[in-house]
Protein backbone atom coordinates (compact mmCIF):
# COMPACT_ATOMS: atom_id res chain seq x y z
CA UNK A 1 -20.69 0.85 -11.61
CA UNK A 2 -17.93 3.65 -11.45
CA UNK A 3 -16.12 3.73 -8.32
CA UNK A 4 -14.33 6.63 -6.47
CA UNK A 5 -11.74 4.64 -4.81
CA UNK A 6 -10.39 1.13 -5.16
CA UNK A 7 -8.43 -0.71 -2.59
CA UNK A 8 -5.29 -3.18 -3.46
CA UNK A 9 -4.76 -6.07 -2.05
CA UNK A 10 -1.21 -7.65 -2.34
CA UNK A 11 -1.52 -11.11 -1.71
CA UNK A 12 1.21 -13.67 -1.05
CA UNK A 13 -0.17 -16.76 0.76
CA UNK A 14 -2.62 -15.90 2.85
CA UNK A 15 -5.44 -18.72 2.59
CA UNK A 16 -5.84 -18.78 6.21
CA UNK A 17 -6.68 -15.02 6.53
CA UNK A 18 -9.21 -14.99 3.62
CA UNK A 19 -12.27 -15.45 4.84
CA UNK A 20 -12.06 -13.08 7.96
CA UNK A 21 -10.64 -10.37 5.08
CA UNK A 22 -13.50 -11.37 3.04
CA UNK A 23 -15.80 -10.31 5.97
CA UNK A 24 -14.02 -7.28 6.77
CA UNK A 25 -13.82 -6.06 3.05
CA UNK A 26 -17.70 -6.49 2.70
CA UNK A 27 -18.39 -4.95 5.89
CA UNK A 28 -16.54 -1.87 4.84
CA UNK A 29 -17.79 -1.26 1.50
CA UNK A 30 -21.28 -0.81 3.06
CA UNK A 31 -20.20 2.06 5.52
CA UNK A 32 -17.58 3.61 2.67
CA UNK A 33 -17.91 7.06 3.01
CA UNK A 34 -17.04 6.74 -1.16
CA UNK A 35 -18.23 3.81 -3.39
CA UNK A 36 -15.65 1.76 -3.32
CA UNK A 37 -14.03 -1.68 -5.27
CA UNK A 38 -11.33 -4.31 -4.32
CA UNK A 39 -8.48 -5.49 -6.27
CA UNK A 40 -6.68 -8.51 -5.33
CA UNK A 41 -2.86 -8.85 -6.58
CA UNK A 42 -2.31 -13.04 -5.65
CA UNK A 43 1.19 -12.59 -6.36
CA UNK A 44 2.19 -16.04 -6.91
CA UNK A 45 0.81 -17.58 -4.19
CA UNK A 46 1.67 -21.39 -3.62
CA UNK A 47 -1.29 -22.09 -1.27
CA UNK A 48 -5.05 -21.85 -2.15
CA UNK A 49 -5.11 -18.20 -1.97
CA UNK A 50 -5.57 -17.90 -6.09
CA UNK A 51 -8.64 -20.39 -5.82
CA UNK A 52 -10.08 -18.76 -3.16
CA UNK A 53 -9.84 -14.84 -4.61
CA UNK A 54 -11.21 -16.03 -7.68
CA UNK A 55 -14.26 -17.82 -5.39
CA UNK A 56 -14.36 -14.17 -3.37
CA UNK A 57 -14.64 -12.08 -6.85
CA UNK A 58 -17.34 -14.38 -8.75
CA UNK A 59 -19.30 -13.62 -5.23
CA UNK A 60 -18.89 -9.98 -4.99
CA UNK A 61 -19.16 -7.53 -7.76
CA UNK A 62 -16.76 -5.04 -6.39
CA UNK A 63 -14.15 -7.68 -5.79
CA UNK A 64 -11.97 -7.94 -8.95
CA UNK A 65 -8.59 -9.58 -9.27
CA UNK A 66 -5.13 -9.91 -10.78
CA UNK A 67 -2.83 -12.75 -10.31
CA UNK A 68 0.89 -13.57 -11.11
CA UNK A 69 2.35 -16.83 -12.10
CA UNK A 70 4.81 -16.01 -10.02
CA UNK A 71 6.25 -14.42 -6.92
CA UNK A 72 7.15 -11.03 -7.76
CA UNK A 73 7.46 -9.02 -4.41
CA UNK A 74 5.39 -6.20 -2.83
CA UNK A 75 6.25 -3.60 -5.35
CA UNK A 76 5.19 -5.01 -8.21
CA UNK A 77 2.35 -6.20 -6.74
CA UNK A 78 1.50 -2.86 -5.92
CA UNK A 79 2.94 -1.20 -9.16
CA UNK A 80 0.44 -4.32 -11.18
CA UNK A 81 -2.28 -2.60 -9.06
CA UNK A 82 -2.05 0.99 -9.68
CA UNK A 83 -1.64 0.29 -13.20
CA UNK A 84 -5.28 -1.32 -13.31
CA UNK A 85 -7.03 1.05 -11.60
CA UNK A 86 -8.86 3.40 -13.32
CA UNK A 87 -10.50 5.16 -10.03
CA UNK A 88 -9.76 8.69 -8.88
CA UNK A 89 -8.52 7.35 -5.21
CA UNK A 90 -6.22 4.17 -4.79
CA UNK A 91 -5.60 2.53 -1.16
CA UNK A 92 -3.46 -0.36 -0.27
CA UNK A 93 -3.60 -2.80 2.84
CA UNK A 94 -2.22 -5.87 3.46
CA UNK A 95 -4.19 -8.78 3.62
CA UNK A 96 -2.85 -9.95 7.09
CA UNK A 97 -5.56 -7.66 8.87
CA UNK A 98 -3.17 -6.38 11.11
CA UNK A 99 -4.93 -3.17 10.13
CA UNK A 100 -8.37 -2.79 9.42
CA UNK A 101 -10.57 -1.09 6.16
CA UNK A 102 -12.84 0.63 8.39
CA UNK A 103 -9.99 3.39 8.75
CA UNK A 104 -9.78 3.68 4.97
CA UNK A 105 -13.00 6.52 6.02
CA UNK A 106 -10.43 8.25 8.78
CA UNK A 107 -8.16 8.56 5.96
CA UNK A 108 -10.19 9.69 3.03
CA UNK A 109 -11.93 12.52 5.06
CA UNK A 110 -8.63 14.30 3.96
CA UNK A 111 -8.66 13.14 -0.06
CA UNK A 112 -10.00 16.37 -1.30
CA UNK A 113 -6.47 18.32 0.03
CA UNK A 114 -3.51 15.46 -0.05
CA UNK A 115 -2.54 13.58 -2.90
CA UNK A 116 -1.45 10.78 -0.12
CA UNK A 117 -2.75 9.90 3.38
CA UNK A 118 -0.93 7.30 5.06
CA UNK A 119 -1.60 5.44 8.76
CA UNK A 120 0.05 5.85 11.36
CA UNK A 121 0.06 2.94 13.75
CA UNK A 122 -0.32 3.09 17.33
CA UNK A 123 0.24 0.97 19.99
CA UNK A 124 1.43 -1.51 17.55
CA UNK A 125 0.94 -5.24 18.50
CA UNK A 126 3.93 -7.13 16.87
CA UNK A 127 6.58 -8.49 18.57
CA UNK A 128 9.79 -6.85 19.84
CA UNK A 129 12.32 -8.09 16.96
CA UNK A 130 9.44 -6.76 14.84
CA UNK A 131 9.13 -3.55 16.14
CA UNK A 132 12.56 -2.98 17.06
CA UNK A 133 13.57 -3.95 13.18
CA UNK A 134 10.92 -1.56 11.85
CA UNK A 135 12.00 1.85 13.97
CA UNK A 136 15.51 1.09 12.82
CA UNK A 137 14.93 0.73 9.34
CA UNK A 138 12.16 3.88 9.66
CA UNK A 139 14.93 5.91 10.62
CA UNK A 140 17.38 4.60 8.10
CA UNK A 141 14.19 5.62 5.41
CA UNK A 142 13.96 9.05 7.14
CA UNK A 143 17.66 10.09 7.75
CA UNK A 144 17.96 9.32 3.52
CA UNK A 145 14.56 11.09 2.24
CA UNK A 146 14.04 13.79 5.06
CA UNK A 147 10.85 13.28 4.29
CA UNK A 148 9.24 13.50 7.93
CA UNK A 149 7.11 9.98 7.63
CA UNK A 150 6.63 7.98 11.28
CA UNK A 151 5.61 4.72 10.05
CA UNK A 152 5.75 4.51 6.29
CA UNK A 153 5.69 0.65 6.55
CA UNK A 154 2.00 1.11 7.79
CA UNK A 155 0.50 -0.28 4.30
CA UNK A 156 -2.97 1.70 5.11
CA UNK A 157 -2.55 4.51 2.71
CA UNK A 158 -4.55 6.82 -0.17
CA UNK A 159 -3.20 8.60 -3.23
CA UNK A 160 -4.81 10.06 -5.98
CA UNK A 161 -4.68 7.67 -8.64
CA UNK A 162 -2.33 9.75 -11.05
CA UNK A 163 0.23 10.17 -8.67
CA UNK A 164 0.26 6.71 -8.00
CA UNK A 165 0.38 5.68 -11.79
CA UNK A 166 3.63 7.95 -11.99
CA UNK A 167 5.50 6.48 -9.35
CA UNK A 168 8.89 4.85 -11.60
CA UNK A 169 8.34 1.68 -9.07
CA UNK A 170 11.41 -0.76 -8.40
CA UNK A 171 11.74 -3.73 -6.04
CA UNK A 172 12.01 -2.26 -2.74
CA UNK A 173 9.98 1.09 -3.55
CA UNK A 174 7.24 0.41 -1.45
CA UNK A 175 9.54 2.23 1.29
CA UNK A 176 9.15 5.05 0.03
CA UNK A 177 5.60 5.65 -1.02
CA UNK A 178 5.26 8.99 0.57
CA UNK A 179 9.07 10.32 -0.42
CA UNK A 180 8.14 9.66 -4.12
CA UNK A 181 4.38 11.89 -3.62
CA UNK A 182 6.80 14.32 -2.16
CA UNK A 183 9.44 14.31 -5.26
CA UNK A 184 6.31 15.22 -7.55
CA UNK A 185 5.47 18.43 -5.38
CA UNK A 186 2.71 16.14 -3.87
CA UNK A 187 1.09 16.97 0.12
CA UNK A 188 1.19 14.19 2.29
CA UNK A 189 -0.82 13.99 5.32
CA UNK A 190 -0.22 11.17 8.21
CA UNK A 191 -3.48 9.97 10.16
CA UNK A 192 -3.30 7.76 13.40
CA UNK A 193 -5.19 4.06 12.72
CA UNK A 194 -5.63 1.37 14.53
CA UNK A 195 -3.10 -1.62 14.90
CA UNK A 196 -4.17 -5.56 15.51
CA UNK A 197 -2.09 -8.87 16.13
CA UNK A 198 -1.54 -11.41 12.90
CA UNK A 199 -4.21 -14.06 14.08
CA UNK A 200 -2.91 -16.48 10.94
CA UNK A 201 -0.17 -16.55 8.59
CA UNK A 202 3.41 -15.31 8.33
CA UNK A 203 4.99 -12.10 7.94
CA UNK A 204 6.77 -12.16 4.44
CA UNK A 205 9.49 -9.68 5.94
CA UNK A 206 12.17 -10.32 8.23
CA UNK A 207 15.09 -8.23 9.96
CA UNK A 208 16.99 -8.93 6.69
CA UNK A 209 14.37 -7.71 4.81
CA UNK A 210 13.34 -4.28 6.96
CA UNK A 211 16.87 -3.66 8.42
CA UNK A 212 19.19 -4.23 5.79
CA UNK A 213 16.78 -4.22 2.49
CA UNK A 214 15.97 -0.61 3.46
CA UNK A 215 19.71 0.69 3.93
CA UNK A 216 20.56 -0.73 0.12
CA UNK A 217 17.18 0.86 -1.46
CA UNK A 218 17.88 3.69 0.32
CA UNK A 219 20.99 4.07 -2.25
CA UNK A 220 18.69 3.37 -5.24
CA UNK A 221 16.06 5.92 -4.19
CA UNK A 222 19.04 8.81 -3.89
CA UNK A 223 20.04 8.02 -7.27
CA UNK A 224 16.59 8.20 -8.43
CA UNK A 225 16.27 11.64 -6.64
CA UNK A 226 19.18 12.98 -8.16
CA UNK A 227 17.76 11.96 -11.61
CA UNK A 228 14.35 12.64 -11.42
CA UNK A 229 12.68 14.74 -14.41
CA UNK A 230 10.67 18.06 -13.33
CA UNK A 231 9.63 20.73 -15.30
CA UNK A 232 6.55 23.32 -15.55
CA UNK A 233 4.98 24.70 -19.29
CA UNK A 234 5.40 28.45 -19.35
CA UNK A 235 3.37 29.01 -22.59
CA UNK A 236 2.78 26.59 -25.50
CA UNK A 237 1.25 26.78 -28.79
CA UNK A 238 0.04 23.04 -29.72
């Protein structure tokens, strides 16, 4: 079956939020508003998350997976992902259904006219250190890349799949999603979704992680700016 748009799905021990996302996934690719696949990334998980993806994706013919050896971080997780896909859209979520897929549809009403549309969260249900260490390093992110983004740590977002694939991805790039749509003369649109507690699990970032992690990517991504490659054919005679 060829499908439009194909969600990743970093995972990183998550066993105990499986089953629910297993559900939810389902659920959602019945009321897609495109036909749509999932894509596990089990990056190195330590728990039973590998056996139980592989359980999910023998059950499920949309389900498909990828899985490291080892723990390699969001962004290659995410970079493994794009690099599989072979569908015009590509979402990501995280696998902590803190968000849900049902607003996948609230974003991809817009696919047609942005190559990325990424969630906004509202009235966001973590806890204060959480949400205190996000808006500071939000506006570290935005007072480096002036790129205008609210929440780009929201991990609800869509791209067109070539954009995606030509994000140069390094550790830490998952920042900046949206600045790197916007260095290839990309539109980005921002759409309000829906926000839920973590009812299982661990967050795999910390204050060290959000506060400080951004300010030293921030660095990388200038340099990266600076050096990025654009040009437009005039004429050519192949």
């Amino acid at each position: 079956m060829a499908y439009k748009f194909t969600i990743i799905i970093p995972v990183y021990n998550e066993e105990d939020n499986l089953a629910r996302l297993e559900s939810e996934l389902s659920k959602y690719i019945n009321i897609a508003s495109v036909t749509t696949a999932v894509l596990f990334v089990n990056d190195g998980s330590t728990d039973t998350s590998a056996n139980l993806i592989e359980s999910m994706c023998e059950l499920h013919t949309a389900f498909k997976f990828i899985s490291f050896k080892e723990n390699q971080g969001l962004s290659t997780a995410l970079k493994a992902g794009f690099d599989a896909v072979d569908s015009e859209w590509v979402g990501y979520m995280d696998a902590d259904l803190q968000t849900t897929p049902n607003d996948f549809n609230r974003l991809l009403a817009f696919r047609n006219d942005y190559e990325l549309v990424t969630g906004v969260r509202t009235n966001r249900k973590d806890d204060f250190i959480k949400k205190i260490s996000s808006k500071i390093s939000n506006g570290i992110r935005r007072a480096f890349t002036k790129d205008g983004i609210n929440d780009t740590g929201c991990p609800l977002k869509v791209f067109k799949t070539d954009y995606a694939k030509r994000i140069p991805m390094f550790k830490g790039l998952h920042r900046f999603l949206p600045a790197m749509v916007l260095l290839q003369n990309g539109c980005v649109k921002q759409v309000t979704v829906q926000h839920f507690p973590r009812l299982a699990g661990t967050s795999k970032f910390g204050v060290w992680n959000r506060v400080f992690g951004t300010l030293i990517d921030c660095f990388a991504f200038l340099w990266m700016k600076r050096t990025y490659i654009h040009y437009h054919i005039d004429k050519s005679h192949l």
